[in-house]
Protein backbone atom coordinates (compact mmCIF):
# COMPACT_ATOMS: atom_id res chain seq x y z
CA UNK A 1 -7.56 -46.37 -7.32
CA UNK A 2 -4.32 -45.30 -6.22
CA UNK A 3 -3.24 -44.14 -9.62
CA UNK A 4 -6.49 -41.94 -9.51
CA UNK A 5 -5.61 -40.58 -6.05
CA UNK A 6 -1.79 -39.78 -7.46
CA UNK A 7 -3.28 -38.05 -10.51
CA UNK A 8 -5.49 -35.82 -8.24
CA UNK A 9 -2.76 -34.84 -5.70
CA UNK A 10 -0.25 -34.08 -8.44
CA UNK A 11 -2.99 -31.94 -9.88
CA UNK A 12 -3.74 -30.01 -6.65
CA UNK A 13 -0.12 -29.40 -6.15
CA UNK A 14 0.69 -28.45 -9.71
CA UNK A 15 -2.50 -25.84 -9.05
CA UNK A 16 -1.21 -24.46 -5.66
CA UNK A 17 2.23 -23.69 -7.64
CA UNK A 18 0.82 -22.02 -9.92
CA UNK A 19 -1.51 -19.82 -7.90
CA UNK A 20 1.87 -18.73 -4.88
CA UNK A 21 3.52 -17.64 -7.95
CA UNK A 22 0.42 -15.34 -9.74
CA UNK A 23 0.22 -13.85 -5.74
CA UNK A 24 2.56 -11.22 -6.31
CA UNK A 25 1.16 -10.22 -9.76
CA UNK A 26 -2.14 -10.24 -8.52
CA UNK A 27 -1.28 -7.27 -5.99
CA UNK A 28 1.07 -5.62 -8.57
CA UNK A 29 -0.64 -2.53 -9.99
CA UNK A 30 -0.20 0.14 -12.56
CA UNK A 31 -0.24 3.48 -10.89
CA UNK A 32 -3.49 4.38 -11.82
CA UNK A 33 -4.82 1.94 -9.77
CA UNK A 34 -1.89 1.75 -6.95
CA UNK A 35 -3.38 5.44 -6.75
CA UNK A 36 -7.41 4.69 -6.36
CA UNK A 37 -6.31 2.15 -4.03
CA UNK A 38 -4.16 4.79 -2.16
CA UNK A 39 -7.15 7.33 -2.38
CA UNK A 40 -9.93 4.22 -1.09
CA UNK A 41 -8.09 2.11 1.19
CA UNK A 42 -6.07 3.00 4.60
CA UNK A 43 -3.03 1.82 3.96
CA UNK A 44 0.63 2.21 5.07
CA UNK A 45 2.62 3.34 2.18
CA UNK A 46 6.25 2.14 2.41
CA UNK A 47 8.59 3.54 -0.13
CA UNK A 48 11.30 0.69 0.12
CA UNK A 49 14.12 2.67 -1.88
CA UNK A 50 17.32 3.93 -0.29
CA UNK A 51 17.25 7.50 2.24
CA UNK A 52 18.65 9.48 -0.51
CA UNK A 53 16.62 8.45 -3.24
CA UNK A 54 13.45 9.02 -0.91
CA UNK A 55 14.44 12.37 -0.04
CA UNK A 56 14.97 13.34 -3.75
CA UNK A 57 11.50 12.38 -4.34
CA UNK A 58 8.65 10.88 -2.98
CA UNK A 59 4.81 10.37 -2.99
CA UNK A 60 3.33 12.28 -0.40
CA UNK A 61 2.86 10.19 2.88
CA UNK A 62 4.87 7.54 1.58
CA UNK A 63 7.60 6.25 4.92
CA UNK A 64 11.21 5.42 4.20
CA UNK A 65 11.96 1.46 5.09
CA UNK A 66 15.35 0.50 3.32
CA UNK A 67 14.96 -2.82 1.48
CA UNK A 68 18.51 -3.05 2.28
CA UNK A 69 18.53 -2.70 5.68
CA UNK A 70 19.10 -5.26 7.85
CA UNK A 71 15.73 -5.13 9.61
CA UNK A 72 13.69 -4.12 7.52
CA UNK A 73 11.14 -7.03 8.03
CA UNK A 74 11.04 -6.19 11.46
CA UNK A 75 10.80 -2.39 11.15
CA UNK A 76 7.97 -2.77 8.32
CA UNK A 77 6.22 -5.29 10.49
CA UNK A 78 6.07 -2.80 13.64
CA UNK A 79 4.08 -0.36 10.51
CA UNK A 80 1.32 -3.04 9.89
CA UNK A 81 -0.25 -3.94 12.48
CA UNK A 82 -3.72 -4.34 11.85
CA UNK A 83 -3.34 -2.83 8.75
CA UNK A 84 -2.42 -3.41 4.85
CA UNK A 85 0.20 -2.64 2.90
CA UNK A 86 1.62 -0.27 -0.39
CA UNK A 87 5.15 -0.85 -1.60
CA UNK A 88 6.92 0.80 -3.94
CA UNK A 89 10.50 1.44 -5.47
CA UNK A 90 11.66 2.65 -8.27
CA UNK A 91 11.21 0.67 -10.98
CA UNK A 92 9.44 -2.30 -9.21
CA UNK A 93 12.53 -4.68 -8.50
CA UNK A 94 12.59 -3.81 -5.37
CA UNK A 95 9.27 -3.43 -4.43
CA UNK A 96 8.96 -7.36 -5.82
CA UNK A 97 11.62 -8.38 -3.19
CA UNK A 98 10.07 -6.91 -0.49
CA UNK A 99 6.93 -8.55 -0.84
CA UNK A 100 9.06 -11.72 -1.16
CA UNK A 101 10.78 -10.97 2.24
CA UNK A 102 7.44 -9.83 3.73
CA UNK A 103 5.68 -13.32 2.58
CA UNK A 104 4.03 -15.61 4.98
CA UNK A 105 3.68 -12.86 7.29
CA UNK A 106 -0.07 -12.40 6.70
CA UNK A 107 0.32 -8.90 5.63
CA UNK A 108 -1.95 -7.79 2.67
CA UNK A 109 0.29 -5.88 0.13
CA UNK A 110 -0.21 -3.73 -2.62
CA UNK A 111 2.86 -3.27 -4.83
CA UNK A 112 3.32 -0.21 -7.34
CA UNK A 113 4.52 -2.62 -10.52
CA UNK A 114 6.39 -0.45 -12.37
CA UNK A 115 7.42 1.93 -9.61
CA UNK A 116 8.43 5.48 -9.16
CA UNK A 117 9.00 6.03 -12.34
CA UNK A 118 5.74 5.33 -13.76
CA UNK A 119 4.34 7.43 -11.05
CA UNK A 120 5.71 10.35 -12.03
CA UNK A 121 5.54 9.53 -15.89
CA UNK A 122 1.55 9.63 -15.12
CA UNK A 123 2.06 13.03 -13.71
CA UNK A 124 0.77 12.20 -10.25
CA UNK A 125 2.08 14.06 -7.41
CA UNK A 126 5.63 13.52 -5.52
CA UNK A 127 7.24 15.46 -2.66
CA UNK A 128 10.55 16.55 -3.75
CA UNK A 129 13.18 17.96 -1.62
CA UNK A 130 13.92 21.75 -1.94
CA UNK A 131 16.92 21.73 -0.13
CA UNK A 132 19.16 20.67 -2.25
């Protein structure tokens, strides 16, 4: 009896593993979809890369929160409230990391997988600066 009970706790935790680790590829998207989620969903898009690689280039609407600042959990937490999230960076790293820092927070995130890049390989719009 106890041998069964063992068997079917191992087997429950062995399951929950699994599934914490598929969470961040199940809101990873290509950005064909990142985009009809952008274009169906009220989200707060969060571009997560550094101030001067935001005001290079950008998707329109997207908000500048530094991964690398300091509180950036705090600042992108003040930007949810009561509602979800898009991520992106530039090639995904990033974008992965912040959804790492963000987890347990109850925030619903949807991460741009491949980033940037793959946004504007697709051809869909950015805002780039013309000040430069």
């Amino acid at each position: 009896m106890k041998t069964t009970y063992l068997i079917i706790s191992m087997s429950l935790l062995f399951s929950l593993a699994g599934y914490s680790q598929s969470t961040i590829s199940d809101n990873s998207f290509s950005a064909v979809d990142f985009r009809k989620i952008l274009e169906t969903k009220p989200l707060v898009l969060i571009d997560v890369r550094t101030p001067a690689e935001y005001s290079e280039s950008h998707i329109p609407n997207a908000i500048n929160v530094n991964i690398n600042d300091s509180d950036f959990t705090t600042v992108v937490k003040t930007f949810s409230k009561g509602k979800e999230l898009a991520l992106y960076c530039r090639s995904g790293r990033r974008s992965k990391l912040a959804i790492s820092k963000l987890s347990g927070s109850g925030i619903r995130i949807y991460e741009l997988n491949h980033g940037f890049l793959e946004w504007q390989q697709v051809g869909f719009p950015t805002i780039a600066n013309t000040n430069r």
